[in-house]
Protein backbone atom coordinates (compact mmCIF):
# COMPACT_ATOMS: atom_id res chain seq x y z
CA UNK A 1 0.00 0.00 0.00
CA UNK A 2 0.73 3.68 -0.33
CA UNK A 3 1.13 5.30 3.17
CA UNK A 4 1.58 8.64 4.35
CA UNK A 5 2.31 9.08 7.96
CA UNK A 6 1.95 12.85 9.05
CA UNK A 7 4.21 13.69 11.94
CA UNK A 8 6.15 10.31 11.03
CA UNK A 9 9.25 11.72 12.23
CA UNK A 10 8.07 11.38 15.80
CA UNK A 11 8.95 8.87 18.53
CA UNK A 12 5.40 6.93 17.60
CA UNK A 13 5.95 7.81 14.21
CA UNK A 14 9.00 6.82 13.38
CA UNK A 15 8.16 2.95 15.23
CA UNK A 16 5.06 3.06 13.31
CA UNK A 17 7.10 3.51 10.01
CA UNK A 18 9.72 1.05 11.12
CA UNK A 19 6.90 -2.13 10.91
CA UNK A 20 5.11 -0.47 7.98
CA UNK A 21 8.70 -0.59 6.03
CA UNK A 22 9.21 -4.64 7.47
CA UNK A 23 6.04 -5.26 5.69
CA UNK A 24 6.58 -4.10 2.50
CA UNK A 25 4.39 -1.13 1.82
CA UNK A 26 5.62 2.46 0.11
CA UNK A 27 6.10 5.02 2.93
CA UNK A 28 5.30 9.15 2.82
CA UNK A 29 6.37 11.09 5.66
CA UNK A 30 5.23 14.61 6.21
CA UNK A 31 7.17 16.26 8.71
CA UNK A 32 8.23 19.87 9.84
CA UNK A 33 10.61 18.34 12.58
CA UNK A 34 9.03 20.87 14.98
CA UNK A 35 8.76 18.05 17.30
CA UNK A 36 10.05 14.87 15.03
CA UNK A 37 13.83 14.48 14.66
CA UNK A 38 15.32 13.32 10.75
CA UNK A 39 17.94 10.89 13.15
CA UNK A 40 14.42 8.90 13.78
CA UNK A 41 14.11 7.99 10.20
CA UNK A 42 17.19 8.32 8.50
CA UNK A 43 17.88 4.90 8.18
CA UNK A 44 15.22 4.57 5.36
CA UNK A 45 16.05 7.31 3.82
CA UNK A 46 17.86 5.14 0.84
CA UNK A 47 14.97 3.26 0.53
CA UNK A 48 13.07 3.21 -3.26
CA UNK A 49 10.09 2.75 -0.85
CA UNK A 50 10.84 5.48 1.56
CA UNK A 51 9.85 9.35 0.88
CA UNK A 52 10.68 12.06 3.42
CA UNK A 53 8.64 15.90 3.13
CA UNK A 54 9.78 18.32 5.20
CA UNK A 55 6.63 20.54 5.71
CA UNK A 56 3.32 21.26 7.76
CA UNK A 57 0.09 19.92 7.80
CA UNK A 58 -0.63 23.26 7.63
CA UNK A 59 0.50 23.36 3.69
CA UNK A 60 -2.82 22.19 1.94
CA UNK A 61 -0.84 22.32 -1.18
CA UNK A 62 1.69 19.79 -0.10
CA UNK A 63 -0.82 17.88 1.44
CA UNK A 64 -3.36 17.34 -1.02
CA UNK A 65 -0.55 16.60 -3.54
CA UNK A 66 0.50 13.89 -0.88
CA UNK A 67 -3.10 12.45 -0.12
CA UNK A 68 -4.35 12.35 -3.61
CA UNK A 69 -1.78 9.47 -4.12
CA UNK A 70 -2.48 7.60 -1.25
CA UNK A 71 -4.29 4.77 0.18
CA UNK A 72 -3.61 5.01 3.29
CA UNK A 73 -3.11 7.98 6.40
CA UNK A 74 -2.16 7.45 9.66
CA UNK A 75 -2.18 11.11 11.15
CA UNK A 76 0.09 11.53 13.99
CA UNK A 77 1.08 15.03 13.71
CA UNK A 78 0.20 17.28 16.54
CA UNK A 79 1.92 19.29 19.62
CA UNK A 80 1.62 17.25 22.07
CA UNK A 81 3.02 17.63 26.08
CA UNK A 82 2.30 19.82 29.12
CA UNK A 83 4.75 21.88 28.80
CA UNK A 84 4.95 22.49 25.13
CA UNK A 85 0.88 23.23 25.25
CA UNK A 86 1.18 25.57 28.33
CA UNK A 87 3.83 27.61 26.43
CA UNK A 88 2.43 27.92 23.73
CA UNK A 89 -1.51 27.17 23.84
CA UNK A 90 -2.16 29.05 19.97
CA UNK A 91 0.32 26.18 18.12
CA UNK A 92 -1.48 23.84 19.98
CA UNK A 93 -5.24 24.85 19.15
CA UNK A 94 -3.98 25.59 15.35
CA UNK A 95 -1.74 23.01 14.89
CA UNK A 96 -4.13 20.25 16.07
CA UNK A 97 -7.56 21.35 14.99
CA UNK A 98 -7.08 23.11 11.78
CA UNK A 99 -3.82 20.36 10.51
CA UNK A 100 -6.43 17.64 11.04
CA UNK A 101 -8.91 19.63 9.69
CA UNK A 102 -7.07 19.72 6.72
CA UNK A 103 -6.20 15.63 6.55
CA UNK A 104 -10.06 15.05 7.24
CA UNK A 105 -11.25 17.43 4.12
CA UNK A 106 -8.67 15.78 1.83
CA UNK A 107 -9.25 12.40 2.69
CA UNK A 108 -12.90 12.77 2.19
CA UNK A 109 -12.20 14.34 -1.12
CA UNK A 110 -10.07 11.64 -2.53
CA UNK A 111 -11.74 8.37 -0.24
CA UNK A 112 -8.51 7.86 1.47
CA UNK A 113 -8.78 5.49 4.57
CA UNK A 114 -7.77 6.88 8.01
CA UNK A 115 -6.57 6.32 11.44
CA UNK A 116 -6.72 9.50 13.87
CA UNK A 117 -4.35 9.33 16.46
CA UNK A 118 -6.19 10.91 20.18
CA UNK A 119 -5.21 10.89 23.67
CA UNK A 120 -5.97 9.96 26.97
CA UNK A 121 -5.99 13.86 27.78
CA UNK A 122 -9.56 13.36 25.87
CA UNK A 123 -11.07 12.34 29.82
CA UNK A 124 -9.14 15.57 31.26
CA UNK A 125 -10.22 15.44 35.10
CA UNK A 126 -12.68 12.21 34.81
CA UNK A 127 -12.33 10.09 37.89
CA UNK A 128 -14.20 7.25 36.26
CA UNK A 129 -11.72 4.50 36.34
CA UNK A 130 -11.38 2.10 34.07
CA UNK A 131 -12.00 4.64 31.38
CA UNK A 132 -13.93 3.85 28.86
CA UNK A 133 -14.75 5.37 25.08
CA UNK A 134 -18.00 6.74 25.87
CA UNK A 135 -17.26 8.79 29.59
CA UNK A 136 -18.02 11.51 29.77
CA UNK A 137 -14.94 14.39 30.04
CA UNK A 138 -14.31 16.57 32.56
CA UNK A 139 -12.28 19.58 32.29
CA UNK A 140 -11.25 23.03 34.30
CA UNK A 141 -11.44 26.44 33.58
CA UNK A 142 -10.80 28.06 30.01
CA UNK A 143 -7.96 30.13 32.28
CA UNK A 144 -6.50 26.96 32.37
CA UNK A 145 -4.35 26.93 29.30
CA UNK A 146 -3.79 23.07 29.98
CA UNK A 147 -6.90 22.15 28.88
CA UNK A 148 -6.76 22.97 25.53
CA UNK A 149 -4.76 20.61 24.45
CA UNK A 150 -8.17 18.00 25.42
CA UNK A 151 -10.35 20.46 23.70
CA UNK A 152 -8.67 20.36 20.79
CA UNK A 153 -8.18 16.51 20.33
CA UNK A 154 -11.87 16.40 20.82
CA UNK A 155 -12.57 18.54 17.97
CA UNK A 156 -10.33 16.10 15.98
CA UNK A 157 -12.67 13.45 16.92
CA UNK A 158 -15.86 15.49 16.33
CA UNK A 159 -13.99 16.07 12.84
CA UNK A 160 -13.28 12.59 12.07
CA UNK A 161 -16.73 11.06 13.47
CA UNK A 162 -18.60 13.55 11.57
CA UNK A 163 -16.64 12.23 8.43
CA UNK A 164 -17.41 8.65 9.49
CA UNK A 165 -21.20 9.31 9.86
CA UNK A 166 -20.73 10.42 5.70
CA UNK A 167 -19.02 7.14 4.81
CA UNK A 168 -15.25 7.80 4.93
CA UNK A 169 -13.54 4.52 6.59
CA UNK A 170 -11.93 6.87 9.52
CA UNK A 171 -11.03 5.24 12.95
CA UNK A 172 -9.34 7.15 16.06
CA UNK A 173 -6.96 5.83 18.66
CA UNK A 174 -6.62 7.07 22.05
CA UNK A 175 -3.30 6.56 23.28
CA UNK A 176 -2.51 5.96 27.10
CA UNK A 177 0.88 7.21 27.89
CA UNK A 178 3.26 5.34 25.22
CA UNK A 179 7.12 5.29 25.82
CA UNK A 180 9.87 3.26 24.29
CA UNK A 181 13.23 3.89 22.15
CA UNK A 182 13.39 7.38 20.65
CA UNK A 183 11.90 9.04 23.42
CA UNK A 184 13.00 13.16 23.31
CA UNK A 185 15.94 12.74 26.13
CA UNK A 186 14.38 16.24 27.39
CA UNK A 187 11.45 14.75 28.42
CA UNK A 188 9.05 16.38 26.44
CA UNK A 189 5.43 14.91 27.02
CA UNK A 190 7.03 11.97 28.78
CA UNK A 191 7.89 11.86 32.88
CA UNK A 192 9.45 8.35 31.20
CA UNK A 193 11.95 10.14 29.39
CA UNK A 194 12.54 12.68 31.68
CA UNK A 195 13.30 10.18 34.72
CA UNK A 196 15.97 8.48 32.63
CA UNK A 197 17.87 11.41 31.80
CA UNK A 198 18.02 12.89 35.36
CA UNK A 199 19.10 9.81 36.46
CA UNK A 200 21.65 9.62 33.66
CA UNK A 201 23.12 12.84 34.47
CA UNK A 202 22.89 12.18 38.40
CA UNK A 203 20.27 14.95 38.75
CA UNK A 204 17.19 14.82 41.28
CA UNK A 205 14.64 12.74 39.61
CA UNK A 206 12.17 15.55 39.64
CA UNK A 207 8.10 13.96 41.28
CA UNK A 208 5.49 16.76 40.76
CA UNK A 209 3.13 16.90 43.32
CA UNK A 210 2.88 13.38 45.87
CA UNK A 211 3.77 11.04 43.32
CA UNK A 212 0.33 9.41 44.16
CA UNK A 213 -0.95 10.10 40.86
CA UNK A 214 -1.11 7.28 38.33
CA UNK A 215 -1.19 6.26 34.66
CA UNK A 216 -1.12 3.13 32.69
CA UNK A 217 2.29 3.11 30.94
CA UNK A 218 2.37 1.79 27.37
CA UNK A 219 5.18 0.36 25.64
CA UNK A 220 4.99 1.58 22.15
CA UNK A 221 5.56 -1.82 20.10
CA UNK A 222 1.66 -1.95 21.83
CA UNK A 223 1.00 1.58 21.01
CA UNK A 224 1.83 1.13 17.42
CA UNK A 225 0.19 -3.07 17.57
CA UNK A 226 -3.37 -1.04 18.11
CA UNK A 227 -2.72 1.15 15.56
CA UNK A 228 -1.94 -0.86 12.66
CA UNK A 229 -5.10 -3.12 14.17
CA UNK A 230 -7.00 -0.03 13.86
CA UNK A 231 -6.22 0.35 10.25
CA UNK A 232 -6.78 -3.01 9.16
CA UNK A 233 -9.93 -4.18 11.17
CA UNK A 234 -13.04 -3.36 8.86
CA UNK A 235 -15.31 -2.96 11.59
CA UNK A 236 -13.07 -0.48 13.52
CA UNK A 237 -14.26 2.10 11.08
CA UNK A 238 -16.83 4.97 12.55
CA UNK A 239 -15.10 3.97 16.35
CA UNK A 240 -13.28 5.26 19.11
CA UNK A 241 -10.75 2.76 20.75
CA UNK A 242 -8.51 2.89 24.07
CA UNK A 243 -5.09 1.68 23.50
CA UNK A 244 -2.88 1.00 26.25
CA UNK A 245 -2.18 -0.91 28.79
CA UNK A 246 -4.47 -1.81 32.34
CA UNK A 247 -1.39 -1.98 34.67
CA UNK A 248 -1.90 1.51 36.83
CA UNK A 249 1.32 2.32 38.43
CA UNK A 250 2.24 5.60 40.65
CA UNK A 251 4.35 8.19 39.68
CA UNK A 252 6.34 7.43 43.25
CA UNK A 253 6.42 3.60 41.48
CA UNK A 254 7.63 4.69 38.15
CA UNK A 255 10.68 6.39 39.74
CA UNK A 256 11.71 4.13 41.60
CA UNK A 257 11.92 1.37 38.95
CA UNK A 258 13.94 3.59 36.77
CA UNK A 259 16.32 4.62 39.80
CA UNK A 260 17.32 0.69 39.93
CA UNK A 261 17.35 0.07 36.08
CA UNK A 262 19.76 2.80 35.92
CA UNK A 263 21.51 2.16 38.94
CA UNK A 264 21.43 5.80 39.62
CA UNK A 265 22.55 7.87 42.51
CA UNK A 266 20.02 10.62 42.13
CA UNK A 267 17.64 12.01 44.76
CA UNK A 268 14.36 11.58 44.47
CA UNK A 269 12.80 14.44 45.16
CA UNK A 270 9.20 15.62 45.02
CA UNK A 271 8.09 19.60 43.58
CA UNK A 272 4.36 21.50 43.17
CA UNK A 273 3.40 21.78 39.57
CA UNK A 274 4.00 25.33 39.96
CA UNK A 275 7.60 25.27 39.90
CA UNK A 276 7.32 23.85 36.29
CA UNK A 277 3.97 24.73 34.71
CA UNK A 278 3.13 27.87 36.58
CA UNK A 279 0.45 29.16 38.97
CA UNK A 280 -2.49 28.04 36.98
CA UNK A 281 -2.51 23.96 36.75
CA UNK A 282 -4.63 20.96 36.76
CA UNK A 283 -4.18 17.09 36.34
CA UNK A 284 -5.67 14.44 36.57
CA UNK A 285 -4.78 12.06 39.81
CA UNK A 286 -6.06 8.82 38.10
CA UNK A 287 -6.32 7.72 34.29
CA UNK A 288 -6.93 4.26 33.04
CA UNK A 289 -8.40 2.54 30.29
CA UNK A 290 -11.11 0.50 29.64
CA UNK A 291 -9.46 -1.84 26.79
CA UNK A 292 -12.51 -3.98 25.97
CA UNK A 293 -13.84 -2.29 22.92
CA UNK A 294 -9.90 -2.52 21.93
CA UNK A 295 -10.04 -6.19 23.06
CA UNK A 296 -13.37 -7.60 21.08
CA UNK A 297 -13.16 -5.40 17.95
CA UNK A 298 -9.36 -5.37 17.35
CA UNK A 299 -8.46 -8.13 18.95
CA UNK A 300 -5.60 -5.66 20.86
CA UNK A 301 -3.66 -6.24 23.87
CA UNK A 302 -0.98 -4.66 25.44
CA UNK A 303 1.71 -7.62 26.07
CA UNK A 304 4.53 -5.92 27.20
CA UNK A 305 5.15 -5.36 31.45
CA UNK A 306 6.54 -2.29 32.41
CA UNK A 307 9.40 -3.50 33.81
CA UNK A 308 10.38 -4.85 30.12
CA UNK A 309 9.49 -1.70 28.43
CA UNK A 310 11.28 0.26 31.00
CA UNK A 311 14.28 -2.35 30.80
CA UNK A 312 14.43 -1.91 26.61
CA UNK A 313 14.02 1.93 27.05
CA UNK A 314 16.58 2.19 29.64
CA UNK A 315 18.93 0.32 27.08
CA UNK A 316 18.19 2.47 23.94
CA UNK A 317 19.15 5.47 26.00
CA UNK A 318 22.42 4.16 27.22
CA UNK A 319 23.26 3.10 23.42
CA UNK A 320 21.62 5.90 21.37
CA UNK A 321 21.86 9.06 23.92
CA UNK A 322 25.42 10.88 24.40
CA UNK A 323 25.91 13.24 27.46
């Protein structure tokens, strides 16, 4: 098949394209590497079967040249992270709505099959746990710049459900806290990535908050397993699905497993969102998915523990990361 991958570049992205390539198919990657990094796909870059843009979703030009010759989309392209969305909360709301605006209205125009990629951040504040696809969501205060990085993954799915109700095979994956090899080392979006290089660098491994809080780590060989089951699964079309794993683990767990894997000396040491995010912060204490609707339709299951994951990532750090 022809493929394009928006935002391929990325750390899902670029483990998406690295099956996609193992089975055969021809491979488009739009990129700005705003986010992405080239070093995450430069090993296909000799490929016949490989073809790298460097440009925005925002370019409907370069786009609809791109989609018009495709069979395929799997739209990952978006800012994603607290940090990134409280600094700048306009990228984020333009970015994410009006790029997958954009994908949505071309792939409609030319029939092109599609996989939206969401978030947990879709529940914001919802203490229903497990979570499933239809909860409702809970969120703060428009003052509360946080938020509107939920807000604006919901449009995408209003977008892409709206499409589906017309007929266009679209499907849309929530994601639940993936991590894995080509993590940013600065931690962007990930506390993963950002344990692993304080404790690298024999920094305090920075808790926000009590460290009570959980999430349901992913490993992203399962992150990008629901995917591709997502884009090959007739029925999945027209749905919503959880992806990630059911193991909830504290944020007081998390660091200490990567303090032993890395057999660190750092202090672990526990700070109020406001040293890092600013006066005017919210997050959720619990998230976890409800995997069933993954489970029957796609037949998806996360199968990695988190000790593994951790135990690869770890690894791919050590090899891959200089300091």
């Amino acid at each position: 098949m022809k493929i394009l991958v928006t935002g391929g570049a990325g750390f899902i992205g670029s483990n998406l394209i690295d099956v996609l390539m193992e089975q055969d198919h021809e491979i488009t990657v739009l990129d700005n590497l705003s986010v992405g990094k080239a070093s995450n796909i430069e090993h296909h870059l000799g490929s016949d079967h490989f073809h790298f843009i460097n440009d925005s979703i925002l370019n409907v030009g370069t786009l609809e040249r791109l989609v018009r010759q495709t069979d395929l989309i799997y739209h990952m392209a978006a800012v994603v992270g607290p940090k990134y969305v409280v600094q700048d909360p306009l990228g984020t709301i333009v970015t994410n709505v009006r790029g997958t605006e954009n994908v949505l209205e071309l792939a409609f125009k030319y029939w092109v099959k599609t996989v939206i990629t969401s978030s947990s951040e879709i529940y914001g504040k919802s203490t229903a746990v497990p979570l499933s696809e239809d909860d409702d969501r809970i969120l703060g205060s428009t003052i509360v710049g946080r938020w509107s990085y939920s807000d604006a993954k919901a449009i995408d799915e209003y977008f892409a459900l709206a499409y589906a109700k017309k007929g266009l095979p679209v499907a849309i994956v929530r994601y639940f806290n993936a991590y894995g090899p080509r993590l940013d080392p600065q931690g962007y979006g990930s506390v993963i990535a950002r344990f692993i290089t304080q404790a690298r660098q024999g920094e305090p491994m920075t808790i926000y908050d009590d460290g009570k809080q959980t999430r349901c780590f992913t490993y992203v060989t399962d992150t990008i397993a629901g995917t591709i089951q997502a884009a090959t699964t007739p029925e999945a079309a027209g749905l919503v699905f959880n992806i990630g794993s059911n193991r909830e683990t504290s944020v007081n767990e998390l660091a200490q497993l990567i303090h032993r894997l890395t057999d660190s000396r750092s202090e672990i040491v526990h700070v109020p969102y406001t040293s890092a995010f600013g006066p005017h912060f919210e997050e959720s204490r619990r998230r976890m998915p409800d995997v069933t609707r993954a489970r029957e339709v796609l037949g998806f299951e996360a199968q990695t523990s988190l000790e593994e994951g951790l135990r690869r990532t770890v690894e791919w750090f050590q090899k891959s990361v200089a300091w």
